[in-house]
Protein backbone atom coordinates (compact mmCIF):
# COMPACT_ATOMS: atom_id res chain seq x y z
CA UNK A 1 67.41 103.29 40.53
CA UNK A 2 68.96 106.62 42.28
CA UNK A 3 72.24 107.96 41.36
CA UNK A 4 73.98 106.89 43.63
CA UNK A 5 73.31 103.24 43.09
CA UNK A 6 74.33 103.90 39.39
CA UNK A 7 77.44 105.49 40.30
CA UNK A 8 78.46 102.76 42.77
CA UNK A 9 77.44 99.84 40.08
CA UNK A 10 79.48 101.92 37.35
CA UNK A 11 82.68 102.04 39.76
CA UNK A 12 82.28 98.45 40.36
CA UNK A 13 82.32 97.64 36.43
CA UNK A 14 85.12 99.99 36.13
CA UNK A 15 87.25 98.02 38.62
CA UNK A 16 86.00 94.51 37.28
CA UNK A 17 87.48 95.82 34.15
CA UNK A 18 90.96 96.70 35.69
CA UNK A 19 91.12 93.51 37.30
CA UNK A 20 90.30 91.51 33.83
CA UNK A 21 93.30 93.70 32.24
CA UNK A 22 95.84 92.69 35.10
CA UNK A 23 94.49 89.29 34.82
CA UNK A 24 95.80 89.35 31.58
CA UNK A 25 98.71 90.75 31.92
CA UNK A 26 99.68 88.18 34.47
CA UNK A 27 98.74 85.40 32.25
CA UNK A 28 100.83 86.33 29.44
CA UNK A 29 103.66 86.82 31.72
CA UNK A 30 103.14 82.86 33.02
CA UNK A 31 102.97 81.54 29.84
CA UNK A 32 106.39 83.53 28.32
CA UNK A 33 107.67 82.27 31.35
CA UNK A 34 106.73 78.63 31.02
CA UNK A 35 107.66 78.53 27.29
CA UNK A 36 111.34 80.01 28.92
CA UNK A 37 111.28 77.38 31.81
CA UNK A 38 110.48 74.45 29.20
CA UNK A 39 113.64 75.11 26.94
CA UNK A 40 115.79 75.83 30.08
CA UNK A 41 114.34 72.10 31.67
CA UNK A 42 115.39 70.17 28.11
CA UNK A 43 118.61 71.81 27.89
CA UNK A 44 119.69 70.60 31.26
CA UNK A 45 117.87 67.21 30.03
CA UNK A 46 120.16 67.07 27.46
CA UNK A 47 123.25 67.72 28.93
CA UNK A 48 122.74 65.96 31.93
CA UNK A 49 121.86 62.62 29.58
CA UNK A 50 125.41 63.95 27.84
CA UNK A 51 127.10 64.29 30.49
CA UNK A 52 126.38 60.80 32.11
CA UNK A 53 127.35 59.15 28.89
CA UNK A 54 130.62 60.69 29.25
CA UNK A 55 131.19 59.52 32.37
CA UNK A 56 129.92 56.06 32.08
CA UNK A 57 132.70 55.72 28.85
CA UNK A 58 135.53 57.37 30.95
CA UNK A 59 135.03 55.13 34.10
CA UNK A 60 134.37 51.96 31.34
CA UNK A 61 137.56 53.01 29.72
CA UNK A 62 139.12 53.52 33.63
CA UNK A 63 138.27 50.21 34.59
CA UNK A 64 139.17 48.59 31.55
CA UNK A 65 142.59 50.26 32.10
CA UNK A 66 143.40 49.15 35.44
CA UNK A 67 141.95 45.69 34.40
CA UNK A 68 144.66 45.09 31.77
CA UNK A 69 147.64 47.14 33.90
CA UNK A 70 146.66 44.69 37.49
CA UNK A 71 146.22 41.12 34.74
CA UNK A 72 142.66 40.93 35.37
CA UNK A 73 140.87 39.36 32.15
């Protein structure tokens, strides 16, 4: 093979290889990301589930209130 077609083949390894690194890179970003996203999704999973509990027992409690204040058994 002539030179040149060396030289052209070794850029194109060279750049195959940059583009595996930022591959990488990128990857491990996503998944420190995802692991982030996960815990931020069952937080707000668990307060939300919280949260509706505590307003299910105050309007319970609300009716409940008014029932006994209007005579309603």
């Amino acid at each position: 093979m002539s030179d040149e077609v060396l030289r052209a083949i070794g850029k194109l390894e060279g750049k195959v290889d940059i583009l595996l690194e930022q591959q990488k890179s990128v990857s491990s970003k996503l998944d420190d990301q995802d692991a982030r996203l996960r815990g931020v999704e069952t937080k707000g999973a668990v307060y939300g589930t919280i949260g509706g509990g505590v307003v299910s027992i105050g309007i319970s409690l609300l009716v409940a209130s008014l029932k006994s204040k209007a005579g309603i058994p």
